[in-house]
N, C-alpha and C. Protein backbone atom coordinates (compact mmCIF):
# COMPACT_ATOMS: atom_id res chain seq x y z
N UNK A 1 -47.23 -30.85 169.67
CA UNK A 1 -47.55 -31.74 170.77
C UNK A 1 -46.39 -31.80 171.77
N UNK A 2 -45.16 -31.58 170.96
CA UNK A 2 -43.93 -31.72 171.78
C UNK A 2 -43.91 -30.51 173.20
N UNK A 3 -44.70 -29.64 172.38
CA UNK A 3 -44.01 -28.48 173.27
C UNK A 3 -45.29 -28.29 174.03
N UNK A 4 -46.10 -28.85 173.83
CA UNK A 4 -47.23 -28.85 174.86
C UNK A 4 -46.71 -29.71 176.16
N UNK A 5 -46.21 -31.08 175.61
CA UNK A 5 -45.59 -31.95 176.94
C UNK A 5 -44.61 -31.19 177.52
N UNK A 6 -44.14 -30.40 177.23
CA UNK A 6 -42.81 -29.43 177.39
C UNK A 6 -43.25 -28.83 178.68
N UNK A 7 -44.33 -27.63 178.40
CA UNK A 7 -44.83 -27.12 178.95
C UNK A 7 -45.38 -27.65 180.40
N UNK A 8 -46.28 -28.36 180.06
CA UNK A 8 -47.16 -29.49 181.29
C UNK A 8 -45.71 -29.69 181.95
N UNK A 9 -44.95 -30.06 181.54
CA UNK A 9 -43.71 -30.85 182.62
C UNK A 9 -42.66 -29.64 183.03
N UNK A 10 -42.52 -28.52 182.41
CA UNK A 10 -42.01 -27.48 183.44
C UNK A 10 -42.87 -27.21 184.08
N UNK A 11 -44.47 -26.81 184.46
CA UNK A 11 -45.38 -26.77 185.37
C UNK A 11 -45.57 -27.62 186.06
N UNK A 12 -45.74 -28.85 185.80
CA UNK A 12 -45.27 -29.37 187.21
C UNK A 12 -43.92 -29.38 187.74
N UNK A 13 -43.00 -29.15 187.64
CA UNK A 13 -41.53 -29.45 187.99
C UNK A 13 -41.84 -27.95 188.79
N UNK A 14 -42.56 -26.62 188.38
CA UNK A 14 -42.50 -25.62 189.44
C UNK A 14 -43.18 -25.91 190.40
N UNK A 15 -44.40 -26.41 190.08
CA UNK A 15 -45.57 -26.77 190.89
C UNK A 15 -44.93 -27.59 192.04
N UNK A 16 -44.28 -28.26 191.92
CA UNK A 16 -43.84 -29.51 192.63
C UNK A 16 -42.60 -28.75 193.59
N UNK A 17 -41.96 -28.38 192.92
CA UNK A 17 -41.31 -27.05 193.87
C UNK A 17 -41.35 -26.21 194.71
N UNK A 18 -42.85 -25.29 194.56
CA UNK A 18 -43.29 -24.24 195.40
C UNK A 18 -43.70 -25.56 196.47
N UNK A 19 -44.39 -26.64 196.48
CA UNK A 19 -44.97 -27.48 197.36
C UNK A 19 -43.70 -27.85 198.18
N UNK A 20 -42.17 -27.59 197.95
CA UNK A 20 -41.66 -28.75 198.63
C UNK A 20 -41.40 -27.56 199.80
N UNK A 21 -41.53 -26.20 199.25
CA UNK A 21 -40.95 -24.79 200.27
C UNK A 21 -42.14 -25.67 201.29
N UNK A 22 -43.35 -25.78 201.77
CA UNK A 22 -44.26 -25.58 202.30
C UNK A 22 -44.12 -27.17 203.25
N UNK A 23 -42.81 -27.69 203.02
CA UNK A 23 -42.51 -28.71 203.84
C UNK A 23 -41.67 -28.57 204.83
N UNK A 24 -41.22 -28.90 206.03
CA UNK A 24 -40.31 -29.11 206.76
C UNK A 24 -39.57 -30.44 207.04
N UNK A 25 -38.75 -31.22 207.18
CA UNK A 25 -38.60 -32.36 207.08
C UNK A 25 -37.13 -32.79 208.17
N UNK A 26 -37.17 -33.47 209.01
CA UNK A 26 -36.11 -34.43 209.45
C UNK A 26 -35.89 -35.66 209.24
N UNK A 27 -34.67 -36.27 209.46
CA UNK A 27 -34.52 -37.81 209.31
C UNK A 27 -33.77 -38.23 210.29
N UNK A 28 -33.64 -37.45 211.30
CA UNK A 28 -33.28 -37.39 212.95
C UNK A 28 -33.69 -37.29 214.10
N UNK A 29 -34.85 -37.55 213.92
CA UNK A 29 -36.16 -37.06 215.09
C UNK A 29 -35.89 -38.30 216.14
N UNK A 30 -35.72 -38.07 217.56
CA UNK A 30 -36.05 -39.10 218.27
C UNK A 30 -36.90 -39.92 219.09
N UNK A 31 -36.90 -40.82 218.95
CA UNK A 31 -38.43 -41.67 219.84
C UNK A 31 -38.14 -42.26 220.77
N UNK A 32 -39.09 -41.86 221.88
CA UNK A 32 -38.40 -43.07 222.78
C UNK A 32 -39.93 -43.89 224.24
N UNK A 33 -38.73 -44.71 224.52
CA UNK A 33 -40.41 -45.39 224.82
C UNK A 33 -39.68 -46.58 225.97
N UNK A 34 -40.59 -46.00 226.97
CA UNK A 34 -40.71 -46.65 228.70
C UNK A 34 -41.45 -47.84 229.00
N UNK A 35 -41.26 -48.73 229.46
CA UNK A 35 -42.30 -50.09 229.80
C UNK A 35 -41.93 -50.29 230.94
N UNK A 36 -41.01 -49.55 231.60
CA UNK A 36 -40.43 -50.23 233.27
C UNK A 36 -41.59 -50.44 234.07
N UNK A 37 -41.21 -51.08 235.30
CA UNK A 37 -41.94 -51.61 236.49
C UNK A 37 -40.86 -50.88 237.33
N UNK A 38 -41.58 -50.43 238.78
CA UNK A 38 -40.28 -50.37 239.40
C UNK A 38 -39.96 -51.65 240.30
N UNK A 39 -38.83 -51.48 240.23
CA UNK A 39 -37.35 -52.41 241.60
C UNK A 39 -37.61 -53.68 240.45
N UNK A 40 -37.36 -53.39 239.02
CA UNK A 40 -37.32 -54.53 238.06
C UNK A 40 -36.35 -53.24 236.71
N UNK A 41 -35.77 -54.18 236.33
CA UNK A 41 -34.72 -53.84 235.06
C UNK A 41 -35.61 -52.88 234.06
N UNK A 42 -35.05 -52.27 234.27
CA UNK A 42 -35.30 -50.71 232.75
C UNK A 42 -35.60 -51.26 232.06
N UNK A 43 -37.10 -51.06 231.68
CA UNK A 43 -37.38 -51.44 229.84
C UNK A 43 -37.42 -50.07 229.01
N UNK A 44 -36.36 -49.76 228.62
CA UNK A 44 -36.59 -48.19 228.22
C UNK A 44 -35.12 -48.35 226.76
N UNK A 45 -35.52 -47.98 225.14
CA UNK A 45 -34.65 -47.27 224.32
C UNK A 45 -35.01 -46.54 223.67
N UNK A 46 -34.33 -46.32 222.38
CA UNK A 46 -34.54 -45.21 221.99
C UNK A 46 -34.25 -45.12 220.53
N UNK A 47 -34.76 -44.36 219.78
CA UNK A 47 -33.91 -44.16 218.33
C UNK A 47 -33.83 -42.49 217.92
N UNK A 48 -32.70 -42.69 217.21
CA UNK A 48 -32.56 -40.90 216.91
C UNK A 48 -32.55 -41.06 215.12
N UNK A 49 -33.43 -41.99 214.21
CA UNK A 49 -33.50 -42.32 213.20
C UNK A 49 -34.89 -42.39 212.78
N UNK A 50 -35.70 -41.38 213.79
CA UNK A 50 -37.02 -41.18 212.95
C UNK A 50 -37.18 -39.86 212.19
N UNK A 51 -38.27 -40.39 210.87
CA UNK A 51 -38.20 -39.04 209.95
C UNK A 51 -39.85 -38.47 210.15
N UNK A 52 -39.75 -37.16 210.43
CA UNK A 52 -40.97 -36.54 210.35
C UNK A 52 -41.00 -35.63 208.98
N UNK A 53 -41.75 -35.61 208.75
CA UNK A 53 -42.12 -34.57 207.76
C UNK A 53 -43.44 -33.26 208.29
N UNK A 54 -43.66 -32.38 208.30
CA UNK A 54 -44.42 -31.02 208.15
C UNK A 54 -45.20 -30.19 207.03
N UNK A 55 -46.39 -30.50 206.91
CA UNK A 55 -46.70 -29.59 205.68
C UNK A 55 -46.95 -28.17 206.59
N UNK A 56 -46.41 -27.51 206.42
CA UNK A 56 -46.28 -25.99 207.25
C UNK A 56 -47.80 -25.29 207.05
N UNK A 57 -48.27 -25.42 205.71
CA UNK A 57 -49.56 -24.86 204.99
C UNK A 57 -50.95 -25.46 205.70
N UNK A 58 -50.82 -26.92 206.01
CA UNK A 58 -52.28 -27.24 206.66
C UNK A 58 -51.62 -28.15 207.63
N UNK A 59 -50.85 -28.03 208.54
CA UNK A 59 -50.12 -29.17 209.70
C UNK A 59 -50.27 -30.20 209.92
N UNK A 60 -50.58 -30.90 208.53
CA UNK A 60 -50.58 -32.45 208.49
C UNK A 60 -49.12 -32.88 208.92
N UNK A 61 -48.77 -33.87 209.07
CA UNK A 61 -47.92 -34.44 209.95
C UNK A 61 -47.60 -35.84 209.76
N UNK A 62 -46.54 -36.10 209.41
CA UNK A 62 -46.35 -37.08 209.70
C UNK A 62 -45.07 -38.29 209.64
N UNK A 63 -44.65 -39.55 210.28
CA UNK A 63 -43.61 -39.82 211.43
C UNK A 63 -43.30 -41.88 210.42
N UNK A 64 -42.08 -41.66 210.75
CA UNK A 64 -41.85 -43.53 210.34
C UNK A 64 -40.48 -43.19 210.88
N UNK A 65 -40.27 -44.58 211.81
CA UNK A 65 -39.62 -44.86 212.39
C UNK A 65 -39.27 -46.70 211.90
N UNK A 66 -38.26 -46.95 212.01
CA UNK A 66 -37.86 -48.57 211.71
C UNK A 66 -37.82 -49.20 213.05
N UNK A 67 -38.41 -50.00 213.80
CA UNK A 67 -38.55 -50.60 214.59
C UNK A 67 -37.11 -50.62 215.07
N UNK A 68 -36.29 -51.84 214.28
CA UNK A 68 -35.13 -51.99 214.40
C UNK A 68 -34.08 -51.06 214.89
N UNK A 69 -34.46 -49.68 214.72
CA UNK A 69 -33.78 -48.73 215.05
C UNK A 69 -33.50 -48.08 216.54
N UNK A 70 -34.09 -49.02 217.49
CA UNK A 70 -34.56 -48.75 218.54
C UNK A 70 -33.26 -49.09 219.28
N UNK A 71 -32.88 -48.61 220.49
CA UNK A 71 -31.89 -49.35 221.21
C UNK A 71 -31.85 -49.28 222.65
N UNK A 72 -31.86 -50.66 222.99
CA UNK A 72 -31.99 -50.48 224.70
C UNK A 72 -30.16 -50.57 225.05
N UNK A 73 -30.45 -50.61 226.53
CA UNK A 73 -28.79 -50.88 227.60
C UNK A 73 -28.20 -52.04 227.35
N UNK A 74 -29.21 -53.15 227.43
CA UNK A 74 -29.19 -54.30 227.38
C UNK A 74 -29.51 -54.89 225.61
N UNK A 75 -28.32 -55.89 225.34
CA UNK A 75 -28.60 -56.61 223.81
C UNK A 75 -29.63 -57.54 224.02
N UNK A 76 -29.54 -58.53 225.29
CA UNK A 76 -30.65 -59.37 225.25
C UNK A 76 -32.21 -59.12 225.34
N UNK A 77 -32.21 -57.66 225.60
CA UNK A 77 -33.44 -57.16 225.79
C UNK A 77 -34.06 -56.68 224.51
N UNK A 78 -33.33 -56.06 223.65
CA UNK A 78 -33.15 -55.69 222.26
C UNK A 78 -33.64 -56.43 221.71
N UNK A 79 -33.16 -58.16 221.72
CA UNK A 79 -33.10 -59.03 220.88
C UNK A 79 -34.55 -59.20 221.15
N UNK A 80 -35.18 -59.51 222.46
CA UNK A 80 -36.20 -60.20 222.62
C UNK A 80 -37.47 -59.17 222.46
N UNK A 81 -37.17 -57.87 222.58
CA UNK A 81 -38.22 -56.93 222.04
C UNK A 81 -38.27 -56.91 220.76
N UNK A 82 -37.08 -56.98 219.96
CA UNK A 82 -37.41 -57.50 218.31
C UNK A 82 -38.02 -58.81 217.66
N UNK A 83 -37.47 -59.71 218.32
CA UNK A 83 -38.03 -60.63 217.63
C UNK A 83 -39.55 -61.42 218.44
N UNK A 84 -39.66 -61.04 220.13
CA UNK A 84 -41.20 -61.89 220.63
C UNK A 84 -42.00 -60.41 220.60
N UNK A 85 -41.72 -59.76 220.86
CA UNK A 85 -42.46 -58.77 221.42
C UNK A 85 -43.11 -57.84 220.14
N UNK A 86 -42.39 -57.36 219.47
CA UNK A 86 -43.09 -56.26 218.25
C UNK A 86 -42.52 -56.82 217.17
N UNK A 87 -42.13 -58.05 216.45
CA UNK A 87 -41.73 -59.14 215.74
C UNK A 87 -40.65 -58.08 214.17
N UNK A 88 -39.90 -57.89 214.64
CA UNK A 88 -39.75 -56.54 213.41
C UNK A 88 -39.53 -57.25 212.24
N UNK A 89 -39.48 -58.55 212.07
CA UNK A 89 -39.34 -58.57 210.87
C UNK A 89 -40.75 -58.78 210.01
N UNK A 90 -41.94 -59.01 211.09
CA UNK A 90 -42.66 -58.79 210.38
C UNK A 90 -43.47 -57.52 210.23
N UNK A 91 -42.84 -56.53 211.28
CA UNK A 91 -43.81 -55.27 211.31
C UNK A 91 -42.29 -54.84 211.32
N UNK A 92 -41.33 -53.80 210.17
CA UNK A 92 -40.42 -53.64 210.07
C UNK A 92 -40.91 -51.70 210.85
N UNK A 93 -41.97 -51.46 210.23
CA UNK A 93 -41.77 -49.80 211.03
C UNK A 93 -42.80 -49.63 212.11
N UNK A 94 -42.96 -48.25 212.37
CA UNK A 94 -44.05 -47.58 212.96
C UNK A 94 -44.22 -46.45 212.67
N UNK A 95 -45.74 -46.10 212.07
CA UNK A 95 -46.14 -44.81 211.77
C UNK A 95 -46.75 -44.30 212.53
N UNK A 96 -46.74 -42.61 212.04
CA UNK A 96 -47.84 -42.05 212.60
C UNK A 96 -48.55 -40.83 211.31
N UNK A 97 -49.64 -40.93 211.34
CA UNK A 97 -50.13 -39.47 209.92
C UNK A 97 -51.38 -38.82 211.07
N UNK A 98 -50.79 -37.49 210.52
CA UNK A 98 -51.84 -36.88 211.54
C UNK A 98 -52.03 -35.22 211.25
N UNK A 99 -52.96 -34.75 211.94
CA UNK A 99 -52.62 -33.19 211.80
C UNK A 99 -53.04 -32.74 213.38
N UNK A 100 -51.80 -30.97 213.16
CA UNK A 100 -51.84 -30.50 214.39
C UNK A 100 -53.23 -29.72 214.30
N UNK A 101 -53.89 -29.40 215.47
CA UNK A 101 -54.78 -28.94 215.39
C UNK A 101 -54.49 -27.32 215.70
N UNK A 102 -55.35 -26.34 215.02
CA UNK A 102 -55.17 -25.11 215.09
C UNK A 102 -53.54 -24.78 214.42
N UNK A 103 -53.15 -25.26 213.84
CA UNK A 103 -51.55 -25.16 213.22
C UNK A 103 -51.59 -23.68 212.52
N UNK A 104 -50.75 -22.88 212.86
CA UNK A 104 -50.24 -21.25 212.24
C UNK A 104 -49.26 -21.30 211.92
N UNK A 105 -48.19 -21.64 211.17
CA UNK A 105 -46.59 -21.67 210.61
C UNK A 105 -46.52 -19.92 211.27
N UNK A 106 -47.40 -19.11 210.66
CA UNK A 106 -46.71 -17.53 211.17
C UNK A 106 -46.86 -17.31 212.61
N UNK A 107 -48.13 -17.81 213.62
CA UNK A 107 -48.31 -17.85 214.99
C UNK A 107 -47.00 -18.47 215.78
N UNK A 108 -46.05 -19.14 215.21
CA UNK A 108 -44.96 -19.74 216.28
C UNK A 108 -43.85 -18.72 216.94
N UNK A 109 -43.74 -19.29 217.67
CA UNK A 109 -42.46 -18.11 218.06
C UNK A 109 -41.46 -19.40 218.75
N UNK A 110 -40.64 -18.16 219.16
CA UNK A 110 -39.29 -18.88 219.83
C UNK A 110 -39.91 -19.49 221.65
N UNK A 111 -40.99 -19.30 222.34
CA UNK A 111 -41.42 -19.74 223.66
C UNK A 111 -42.35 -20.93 222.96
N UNK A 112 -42.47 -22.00 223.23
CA UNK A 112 -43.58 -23.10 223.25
C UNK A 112 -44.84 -23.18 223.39
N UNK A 113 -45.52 -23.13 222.78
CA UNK A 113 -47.10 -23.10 222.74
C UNK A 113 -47.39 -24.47 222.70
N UNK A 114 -48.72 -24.71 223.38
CA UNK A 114 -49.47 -26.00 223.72
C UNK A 114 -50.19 -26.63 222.49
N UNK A 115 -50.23 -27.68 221.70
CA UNK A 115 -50.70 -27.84 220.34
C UNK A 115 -51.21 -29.63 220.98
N UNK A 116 -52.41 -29.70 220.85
CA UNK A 116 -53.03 -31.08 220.09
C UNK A 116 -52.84 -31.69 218.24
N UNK A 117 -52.21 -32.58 218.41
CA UNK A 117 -52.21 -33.65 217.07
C UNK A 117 -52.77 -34.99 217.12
N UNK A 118 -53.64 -34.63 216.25
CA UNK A 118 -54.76 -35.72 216.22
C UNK A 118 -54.30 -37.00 214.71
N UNK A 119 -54.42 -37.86 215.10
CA UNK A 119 -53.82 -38.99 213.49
C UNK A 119 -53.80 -40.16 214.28
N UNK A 120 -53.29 -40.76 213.66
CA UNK A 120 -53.47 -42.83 213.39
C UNK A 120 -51.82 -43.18 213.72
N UNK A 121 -51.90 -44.16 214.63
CA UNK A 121 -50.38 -44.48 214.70
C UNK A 121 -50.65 -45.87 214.71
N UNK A 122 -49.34 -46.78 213.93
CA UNK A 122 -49.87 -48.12 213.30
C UNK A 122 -48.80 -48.16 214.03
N UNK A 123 -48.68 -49.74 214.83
CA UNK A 123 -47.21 -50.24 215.22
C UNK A 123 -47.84 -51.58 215.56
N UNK A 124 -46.74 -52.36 215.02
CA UNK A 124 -46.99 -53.95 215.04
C UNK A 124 -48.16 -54.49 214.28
N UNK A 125 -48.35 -53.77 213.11
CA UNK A 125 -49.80 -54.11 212.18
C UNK A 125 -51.23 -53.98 212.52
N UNK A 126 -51.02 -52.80 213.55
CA UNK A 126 -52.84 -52.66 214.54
C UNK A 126 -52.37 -50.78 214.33
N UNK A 127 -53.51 -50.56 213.58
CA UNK A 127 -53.83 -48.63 213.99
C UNK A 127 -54.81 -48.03 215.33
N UNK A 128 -54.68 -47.51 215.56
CA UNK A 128 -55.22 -46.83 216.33
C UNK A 128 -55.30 -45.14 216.51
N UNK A 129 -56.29 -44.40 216.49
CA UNK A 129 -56.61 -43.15 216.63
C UNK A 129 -55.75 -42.46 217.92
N UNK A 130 -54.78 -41.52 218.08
CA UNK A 130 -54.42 -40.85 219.11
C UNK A 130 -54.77 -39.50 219.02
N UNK A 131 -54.83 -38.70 220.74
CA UNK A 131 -54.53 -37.45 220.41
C UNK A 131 -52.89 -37.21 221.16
N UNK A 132 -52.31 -36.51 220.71
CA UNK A 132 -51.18 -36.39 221.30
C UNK A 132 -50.70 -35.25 221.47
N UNK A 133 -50.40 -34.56 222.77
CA UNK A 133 -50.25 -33.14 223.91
C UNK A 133 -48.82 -32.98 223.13
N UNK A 134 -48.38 -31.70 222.60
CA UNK A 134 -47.61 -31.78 222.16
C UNK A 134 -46.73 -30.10 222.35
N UNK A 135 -45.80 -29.82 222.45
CA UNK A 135 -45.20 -28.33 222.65
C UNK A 135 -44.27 -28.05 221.39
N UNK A 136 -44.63 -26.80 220.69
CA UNK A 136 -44.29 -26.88 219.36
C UNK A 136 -43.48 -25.21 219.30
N UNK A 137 -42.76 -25.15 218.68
CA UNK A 137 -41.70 -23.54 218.76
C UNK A 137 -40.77 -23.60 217.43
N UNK A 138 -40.80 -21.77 217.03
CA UNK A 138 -39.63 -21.92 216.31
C UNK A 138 -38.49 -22.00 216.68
N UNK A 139 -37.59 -22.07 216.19
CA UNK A 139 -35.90 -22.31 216.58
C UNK A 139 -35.32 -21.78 215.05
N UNK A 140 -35.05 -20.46 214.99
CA UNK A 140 -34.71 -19.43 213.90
C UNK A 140 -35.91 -19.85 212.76
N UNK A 141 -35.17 -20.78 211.33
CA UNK A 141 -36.11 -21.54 210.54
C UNK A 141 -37.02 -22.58 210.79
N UNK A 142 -35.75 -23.01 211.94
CA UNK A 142 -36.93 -24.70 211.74
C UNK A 142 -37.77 -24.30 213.11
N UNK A 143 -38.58 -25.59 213.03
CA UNK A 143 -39.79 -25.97 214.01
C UNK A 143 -39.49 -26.91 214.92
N UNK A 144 -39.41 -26.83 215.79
CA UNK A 144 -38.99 -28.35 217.03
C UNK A 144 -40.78 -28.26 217.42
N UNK A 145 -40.51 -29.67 217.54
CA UNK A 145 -41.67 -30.13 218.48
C UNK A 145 -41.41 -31.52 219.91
N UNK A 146 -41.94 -31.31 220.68
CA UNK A 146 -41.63 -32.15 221.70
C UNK A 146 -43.20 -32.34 222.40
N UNK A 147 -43.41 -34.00 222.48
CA UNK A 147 -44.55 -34.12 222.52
C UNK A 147 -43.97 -35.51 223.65
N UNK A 148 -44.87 -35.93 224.89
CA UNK A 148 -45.13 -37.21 225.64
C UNK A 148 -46.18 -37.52 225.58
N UNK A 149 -46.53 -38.81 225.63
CA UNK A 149 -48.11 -39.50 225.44
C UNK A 149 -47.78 -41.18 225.87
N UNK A 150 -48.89 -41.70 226.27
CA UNK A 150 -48.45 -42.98 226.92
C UNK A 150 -50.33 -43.79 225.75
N UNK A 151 -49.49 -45.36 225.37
CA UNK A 151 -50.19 -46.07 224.99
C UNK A 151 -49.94 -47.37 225.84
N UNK A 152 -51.28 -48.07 225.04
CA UNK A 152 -50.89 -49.64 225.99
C UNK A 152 -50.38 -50.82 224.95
N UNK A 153 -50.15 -51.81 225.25
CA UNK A 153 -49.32 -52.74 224.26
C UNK A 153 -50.76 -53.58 223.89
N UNK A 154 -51.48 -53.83 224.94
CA UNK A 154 -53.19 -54.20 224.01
C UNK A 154 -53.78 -53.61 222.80
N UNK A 155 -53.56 -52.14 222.91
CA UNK A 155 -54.00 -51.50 221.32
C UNK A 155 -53.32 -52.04 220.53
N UNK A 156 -51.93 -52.55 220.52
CA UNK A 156 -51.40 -52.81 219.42
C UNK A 156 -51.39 -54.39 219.32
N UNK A 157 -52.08 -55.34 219.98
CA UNK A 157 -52.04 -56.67 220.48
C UNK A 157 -50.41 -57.22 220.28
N UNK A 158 -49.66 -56.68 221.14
CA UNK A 158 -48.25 -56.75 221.57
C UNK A 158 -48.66 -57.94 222.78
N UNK A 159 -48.00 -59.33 222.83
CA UNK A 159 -48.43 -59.89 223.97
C UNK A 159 -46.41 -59.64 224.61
N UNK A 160 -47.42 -59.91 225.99
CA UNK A 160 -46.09 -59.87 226.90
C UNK A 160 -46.10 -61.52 227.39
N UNK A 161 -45.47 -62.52 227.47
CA UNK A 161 -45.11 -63.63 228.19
C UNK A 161 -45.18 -63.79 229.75
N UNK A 162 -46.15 -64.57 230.26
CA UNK A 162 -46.60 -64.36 231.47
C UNK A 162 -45.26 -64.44 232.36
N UNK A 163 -44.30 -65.11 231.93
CA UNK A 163 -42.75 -65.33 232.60
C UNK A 163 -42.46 -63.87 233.18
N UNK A 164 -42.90 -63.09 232.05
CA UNK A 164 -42.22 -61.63 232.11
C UNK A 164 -43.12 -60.58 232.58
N UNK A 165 -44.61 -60.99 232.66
CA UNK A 165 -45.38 -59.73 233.01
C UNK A 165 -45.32 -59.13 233.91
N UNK A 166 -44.93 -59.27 235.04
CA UNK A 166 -45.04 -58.56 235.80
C UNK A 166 -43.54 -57.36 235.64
N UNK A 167 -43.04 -57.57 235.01
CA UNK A 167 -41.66 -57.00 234.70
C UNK A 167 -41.57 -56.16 233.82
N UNK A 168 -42.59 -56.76 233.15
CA UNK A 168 -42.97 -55.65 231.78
C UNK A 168 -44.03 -54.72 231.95
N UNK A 169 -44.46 -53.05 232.13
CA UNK A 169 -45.81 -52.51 232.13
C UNK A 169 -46.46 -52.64 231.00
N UNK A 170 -47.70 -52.90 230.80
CA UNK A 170 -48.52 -52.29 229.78
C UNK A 170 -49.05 -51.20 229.14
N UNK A 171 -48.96 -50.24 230.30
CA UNK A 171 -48.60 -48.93 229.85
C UNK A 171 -47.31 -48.51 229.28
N UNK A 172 -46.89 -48.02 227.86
CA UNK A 172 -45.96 -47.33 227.26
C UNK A 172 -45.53 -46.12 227.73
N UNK A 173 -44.70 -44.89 228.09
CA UNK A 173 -44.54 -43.81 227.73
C UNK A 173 -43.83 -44.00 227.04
N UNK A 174 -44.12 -42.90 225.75
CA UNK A 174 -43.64 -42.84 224.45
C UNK A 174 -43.16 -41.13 224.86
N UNK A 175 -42.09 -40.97 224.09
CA UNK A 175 -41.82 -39.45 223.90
C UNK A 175 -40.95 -39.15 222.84
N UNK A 176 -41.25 -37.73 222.00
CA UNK A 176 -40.14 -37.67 220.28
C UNK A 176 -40.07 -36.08 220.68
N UNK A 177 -38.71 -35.90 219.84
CA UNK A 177 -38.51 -34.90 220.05
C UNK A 177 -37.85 -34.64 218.40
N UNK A 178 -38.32 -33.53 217.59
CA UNK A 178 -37.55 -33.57 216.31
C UNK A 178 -37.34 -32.01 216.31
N UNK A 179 -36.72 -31.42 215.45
CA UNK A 179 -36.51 -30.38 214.63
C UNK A 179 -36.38 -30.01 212.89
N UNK A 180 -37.40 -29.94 212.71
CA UNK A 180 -37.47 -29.99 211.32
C UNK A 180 -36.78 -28.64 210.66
N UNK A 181 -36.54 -29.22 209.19
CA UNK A 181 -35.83 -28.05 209.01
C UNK A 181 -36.29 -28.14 207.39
């Protein structure tokens, strides 16, 4: 019996192995994300502390970022986008799971090809379905991808304070840029 469990558990320990080749993975990917108005103060930071992962084999996809990780120019702006605006302590991340569409790990090259990724991005405890325009290339081993897409703060029922609306857009541009490796 011993060496039957033996067995089963070096098969998976390979099994589990060949699967991890067929991953790509960062924990440096950056996000970043626009709310300005113009002839009104930059609502714009950023984080370089998001992790994507890559299944290379079927281009599922997918992204977590810590809210908190975000950083504007301004601390008071910081403060008040963390705690009124996307409340991080109660919505501490933001995901995204998704797959690229038409994904070829051997089709990439070193020039950028045009790729749709279709998945669910949760932020502030509300999901929502995106597609997201995305430019995807090798870079020797790894894979960079660089993708822009704009959401609104209603999908995610993000309220803005009428004090501030007009200062604040409702339209997002969001933009990430990673390199997996």
């Amino acid at each position: 019996m011993k060496r039957i469990l033996y067995l089963l558990a070096a098969l998976l320990c390979t099994f589990t192995g060949l699967q991890a080749q067929n991953k790509k993975v960062t924990k440096t990917g950056e996000i970043s994300f626009e709310a300005s108005v113009p002839a009104f103060e930059e609502v714009k930071a950023k984080s370089r502390n998001a992790t994507f992962v890559l299944n290379t084999d079927t281009g599922e996809i997918a992204s977590l970022v810590l809210v908190k990780s975000f950083r504007f120019k301004i601390a008071l702006m910081e403060e008040h986008f963390n705690e009124n605006y996307i409340e991080s302590d109660r919505y501490p991340k933001a995901t995204f799971k998704g797959k690229i569409d038409d994904f070829k790990m051997n089709s990439l090259t070193d020039a950028a090809k045009d790729y749709s990724i279709r998945g669910k991005l949760e932020v502030h405890g509300k999901t929502k379905d995106v597609v997201i325009p995305a430019k995807i290339k090798k870079v020797g081993d790894d894979i960079a991808i660089h993708a822009d897409f704009n959401v609104t703060v209603d999908d995610f029922a993000i309220a803005i304070p009428s004090v501030v609306s007009k200062k604040v857009s409702k339209n997002v541009a969001v933009s990430f840029d990673c390199t997996l490796k």
